[in-house]
N, C-alpha and C. Protein backbone atom coordinates (compact mmCIF):
# COMPACT_ATOMS: atom_id res chain seq x y z
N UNK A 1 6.08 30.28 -25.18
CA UNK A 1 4.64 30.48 -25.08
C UNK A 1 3.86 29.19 -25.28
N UNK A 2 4.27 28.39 -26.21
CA UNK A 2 3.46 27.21 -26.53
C UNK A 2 3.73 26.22 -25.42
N UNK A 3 4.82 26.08 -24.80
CA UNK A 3 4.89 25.16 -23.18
C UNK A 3 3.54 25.73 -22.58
N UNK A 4 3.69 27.15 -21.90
CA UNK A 4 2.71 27.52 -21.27
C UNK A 4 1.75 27.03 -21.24
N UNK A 5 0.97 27.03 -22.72
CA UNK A 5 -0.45 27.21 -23.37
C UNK A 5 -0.68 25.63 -23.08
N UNK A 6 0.25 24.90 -23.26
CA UNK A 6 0.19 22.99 -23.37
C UNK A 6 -0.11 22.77 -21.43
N UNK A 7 0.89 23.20 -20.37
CA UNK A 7 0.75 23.25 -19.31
C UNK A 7 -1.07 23.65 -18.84
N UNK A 8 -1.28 25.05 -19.23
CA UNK A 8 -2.50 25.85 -19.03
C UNK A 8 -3.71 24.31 -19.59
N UNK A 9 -3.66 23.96 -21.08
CA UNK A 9 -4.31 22.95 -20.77
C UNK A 9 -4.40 21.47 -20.52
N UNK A 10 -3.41 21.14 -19.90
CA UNK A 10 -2.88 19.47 -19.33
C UNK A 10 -3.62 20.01 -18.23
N UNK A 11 -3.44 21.25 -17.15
CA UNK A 11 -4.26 21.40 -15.80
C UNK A 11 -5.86 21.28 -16.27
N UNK A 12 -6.34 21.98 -17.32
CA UNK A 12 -7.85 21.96 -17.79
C UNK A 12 -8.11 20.86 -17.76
N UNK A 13 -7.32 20.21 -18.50
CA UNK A 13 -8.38 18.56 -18.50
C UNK A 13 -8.17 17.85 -17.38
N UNK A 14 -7.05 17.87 -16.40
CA UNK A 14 -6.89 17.31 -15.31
C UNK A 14 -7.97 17.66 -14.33
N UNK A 15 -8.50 18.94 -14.12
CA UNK A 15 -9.12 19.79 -13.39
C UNK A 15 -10.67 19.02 -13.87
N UNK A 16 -10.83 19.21 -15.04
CA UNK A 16 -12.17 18.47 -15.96
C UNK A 16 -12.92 17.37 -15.36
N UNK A 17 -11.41 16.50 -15.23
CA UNK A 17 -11.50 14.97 -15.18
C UNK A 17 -11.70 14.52 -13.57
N UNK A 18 -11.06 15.31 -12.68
CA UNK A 18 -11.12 15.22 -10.87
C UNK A 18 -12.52 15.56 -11.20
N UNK A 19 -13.37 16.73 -11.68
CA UNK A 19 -14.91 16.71 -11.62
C UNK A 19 -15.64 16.18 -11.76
N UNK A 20 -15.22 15.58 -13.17
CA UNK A 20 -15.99 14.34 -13.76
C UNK A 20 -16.16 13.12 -13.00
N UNK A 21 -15.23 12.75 -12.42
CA UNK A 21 -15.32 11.63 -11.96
C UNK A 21 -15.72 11.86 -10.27
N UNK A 22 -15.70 13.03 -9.74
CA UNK A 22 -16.22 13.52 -8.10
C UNK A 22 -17.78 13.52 -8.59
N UNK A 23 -17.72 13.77 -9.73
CA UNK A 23 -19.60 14.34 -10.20
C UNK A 23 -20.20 12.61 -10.02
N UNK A 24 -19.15 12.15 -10.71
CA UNK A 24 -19.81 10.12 -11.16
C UNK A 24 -20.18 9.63 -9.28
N UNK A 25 -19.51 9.92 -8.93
CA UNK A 25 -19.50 9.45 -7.58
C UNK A 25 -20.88 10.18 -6.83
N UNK A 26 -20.80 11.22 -6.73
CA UNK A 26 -21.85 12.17 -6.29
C UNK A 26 -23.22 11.69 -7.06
N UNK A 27 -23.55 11.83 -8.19
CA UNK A 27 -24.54 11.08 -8.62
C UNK A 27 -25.54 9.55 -8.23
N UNK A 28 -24.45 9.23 -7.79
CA UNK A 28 -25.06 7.40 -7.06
C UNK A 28 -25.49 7.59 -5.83
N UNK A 29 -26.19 6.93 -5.40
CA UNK A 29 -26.67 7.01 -4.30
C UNK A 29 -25.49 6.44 -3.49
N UNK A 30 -25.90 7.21 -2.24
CA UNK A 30 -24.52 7.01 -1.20
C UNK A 30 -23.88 5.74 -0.94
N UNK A 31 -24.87 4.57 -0.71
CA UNK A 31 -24.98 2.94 -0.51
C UNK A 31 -23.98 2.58 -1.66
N UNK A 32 -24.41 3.77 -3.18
CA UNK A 32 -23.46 2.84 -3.91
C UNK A 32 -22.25 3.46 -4.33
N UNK A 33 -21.91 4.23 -3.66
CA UNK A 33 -20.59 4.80 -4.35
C UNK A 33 -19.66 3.84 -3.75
N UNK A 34 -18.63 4.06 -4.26
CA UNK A 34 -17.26 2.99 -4.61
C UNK A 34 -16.11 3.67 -4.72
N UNK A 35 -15.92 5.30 -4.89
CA UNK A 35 -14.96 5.93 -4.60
C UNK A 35 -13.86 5.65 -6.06
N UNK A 36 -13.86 4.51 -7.03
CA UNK A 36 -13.03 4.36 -7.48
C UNK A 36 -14.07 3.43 -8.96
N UNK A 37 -13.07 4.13 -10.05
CA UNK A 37 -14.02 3.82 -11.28
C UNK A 37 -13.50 4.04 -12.54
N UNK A 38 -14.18 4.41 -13.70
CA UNK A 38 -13.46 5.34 -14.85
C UNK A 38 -14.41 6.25 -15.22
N UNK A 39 -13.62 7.55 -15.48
CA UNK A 39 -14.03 8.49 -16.52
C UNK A 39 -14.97 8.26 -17.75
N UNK A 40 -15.48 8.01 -17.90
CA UNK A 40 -16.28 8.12 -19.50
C UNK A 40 -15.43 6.18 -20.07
N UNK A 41 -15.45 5.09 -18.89
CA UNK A 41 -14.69 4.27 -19.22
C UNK A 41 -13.45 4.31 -19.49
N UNK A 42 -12.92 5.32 -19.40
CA UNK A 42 -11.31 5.02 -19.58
C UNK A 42 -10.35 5.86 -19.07
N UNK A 43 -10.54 6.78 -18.85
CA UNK A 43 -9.70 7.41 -17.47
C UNK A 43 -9.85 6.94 -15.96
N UNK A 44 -8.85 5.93 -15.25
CA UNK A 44 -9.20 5.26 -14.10
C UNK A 44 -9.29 7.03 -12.61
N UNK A 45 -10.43 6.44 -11.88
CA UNK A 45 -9.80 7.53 -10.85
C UNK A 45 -10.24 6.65 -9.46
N UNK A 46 -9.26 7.17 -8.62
CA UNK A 46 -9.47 5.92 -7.04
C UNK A 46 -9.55 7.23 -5.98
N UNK A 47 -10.27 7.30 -5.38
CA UNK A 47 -10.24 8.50 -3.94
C UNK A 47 -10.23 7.99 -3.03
N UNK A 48 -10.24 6.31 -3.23
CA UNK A 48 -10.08 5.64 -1.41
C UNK A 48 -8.75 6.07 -0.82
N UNK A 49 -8.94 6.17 0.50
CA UNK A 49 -7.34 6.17 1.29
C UNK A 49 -6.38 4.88 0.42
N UNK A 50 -5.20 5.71 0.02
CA UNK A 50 -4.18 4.37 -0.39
C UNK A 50 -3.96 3.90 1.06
N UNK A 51 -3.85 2.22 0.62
CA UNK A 51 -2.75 1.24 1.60
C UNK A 51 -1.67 1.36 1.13
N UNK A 52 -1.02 0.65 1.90
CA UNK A 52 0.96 0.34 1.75
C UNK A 52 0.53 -0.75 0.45
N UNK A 53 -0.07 -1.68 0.55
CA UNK A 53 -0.53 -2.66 -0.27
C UNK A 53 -0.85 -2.31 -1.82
N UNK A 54 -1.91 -1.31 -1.98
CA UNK A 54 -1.90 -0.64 -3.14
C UNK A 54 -0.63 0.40 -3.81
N UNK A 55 -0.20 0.76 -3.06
CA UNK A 55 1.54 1.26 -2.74
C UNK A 55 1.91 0.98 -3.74
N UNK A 56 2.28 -0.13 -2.79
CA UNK A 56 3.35 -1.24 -3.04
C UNK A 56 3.15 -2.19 -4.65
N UNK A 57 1.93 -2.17 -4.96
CA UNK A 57 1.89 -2.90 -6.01
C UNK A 57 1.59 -2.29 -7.26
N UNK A 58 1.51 -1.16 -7.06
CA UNK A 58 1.42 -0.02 -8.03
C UNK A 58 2.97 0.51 -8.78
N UNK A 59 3.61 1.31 -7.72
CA UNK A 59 4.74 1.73 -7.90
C UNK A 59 5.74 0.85 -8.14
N UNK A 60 5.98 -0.48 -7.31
CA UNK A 60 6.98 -1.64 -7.82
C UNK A 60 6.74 -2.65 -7.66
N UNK A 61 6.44 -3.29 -8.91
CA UNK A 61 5.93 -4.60 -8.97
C UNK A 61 6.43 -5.78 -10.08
N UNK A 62 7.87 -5.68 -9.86
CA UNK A 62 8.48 -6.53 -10.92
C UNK A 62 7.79 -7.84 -11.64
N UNK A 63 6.75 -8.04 -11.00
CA UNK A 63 5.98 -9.58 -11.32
C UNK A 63 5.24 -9.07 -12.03
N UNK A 64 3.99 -7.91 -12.30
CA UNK A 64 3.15 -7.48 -12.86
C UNK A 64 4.26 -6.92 -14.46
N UNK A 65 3.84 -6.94 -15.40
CA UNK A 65 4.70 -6.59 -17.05
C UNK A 65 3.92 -5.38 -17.32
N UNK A 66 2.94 -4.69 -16.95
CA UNK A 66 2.15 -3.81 -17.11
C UNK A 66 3.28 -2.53 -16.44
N UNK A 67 3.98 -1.64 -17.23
CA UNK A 67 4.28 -0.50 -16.83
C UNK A 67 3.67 0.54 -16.48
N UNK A 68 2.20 0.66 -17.08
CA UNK A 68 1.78 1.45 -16.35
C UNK A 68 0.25 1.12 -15.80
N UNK A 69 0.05 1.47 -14.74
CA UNK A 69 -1.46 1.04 -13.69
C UNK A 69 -2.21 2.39 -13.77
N UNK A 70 -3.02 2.01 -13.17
CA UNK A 70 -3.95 3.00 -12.27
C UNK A 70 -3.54 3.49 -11.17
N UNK A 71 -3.75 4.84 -10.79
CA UNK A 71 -3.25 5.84 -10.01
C UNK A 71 -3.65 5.17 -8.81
N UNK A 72 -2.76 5.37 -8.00
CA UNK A 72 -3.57 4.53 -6.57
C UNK A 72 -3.89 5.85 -5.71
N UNK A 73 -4.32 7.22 -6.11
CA UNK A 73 -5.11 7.81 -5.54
C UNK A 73 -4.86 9.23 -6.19
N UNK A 74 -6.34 9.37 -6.85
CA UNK A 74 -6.19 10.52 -7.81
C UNK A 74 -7.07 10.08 -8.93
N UNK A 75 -6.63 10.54 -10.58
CA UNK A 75 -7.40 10.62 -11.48
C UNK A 75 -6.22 10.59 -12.90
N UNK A 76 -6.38 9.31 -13.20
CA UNK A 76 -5.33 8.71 -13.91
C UNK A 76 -4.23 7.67 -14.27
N UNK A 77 -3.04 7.73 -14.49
CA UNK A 77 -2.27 6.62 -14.05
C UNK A 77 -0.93 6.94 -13.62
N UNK A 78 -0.33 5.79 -12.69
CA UNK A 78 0.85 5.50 -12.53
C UNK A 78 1.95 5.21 -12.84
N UNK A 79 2.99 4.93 -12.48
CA UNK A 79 4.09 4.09 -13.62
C UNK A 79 4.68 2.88 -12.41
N UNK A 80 4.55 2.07 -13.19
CA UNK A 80 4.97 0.69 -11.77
C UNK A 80 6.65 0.71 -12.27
N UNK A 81 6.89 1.39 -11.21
CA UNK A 81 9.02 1.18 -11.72
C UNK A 81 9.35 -0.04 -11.96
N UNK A 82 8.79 -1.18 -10.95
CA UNK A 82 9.24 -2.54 -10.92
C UNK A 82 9.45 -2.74 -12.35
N UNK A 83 8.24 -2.93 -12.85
CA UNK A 83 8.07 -3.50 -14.27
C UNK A 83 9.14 -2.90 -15.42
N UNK A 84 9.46 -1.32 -15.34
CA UNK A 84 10.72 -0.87 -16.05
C UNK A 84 11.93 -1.38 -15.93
N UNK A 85 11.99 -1.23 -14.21
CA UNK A 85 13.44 -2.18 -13.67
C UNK A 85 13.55 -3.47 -14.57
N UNK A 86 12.61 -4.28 -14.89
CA UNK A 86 12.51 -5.64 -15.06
C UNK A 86 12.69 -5.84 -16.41
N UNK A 87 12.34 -4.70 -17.65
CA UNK A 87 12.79 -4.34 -18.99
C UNK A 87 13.64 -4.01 -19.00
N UNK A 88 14.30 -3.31 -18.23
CA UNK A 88 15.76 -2.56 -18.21
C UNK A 88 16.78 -3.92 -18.21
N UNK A 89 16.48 -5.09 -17.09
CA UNK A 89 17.34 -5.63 -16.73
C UNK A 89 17.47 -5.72 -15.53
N UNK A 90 17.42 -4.84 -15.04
CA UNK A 90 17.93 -4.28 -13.24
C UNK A 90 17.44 -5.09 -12.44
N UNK A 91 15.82 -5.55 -12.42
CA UNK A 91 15.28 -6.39 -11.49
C UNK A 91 14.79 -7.43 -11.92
């Protein structure tokens, strides 16, 4: 029961936070939205179309030491494998 209840609210605040930050966007005038920002400063969220480029440097990026980024499309973060590979050893 307590998985459930933890699941039931990880979606609440996820659900919260896609609003929050569709609301931040919606609020600005059209000229200035930017599609991509933070939550209350610190939850990152990006709604532009991903590139291969943002991809690519998100998910594996052995040069970057930062394991984890900003979501390259959505409301939250990523995990750059590169950078694990590169603690691990592997890359």
């Amino acid at each position: 029961m307590a998985i459930k209840g933890l699941r039931r609210l990880a979606t609440l605040i996820g659900f919260g936070l896609l609003g929050a930050a569709l609301m931040q966007e919606l609020r600005k005038r059209p000229e200035d939205r930017r599609w991509h920002g933070k939550v209350g400063g610190a939850v990152p969220y990006d709604f532009r179309p991903p590139t291969w480029q943002r991809v690519k440097t998100t998910y594996w990026n052995p040069e970057d030491s930062d394991v984890v980024k900003d979501k390259v499309f959505g409301v939250g973060w990523d995990v750059n494998f590169g950078a694990v590979a590169r603690k691990a050893g592997v890359a």
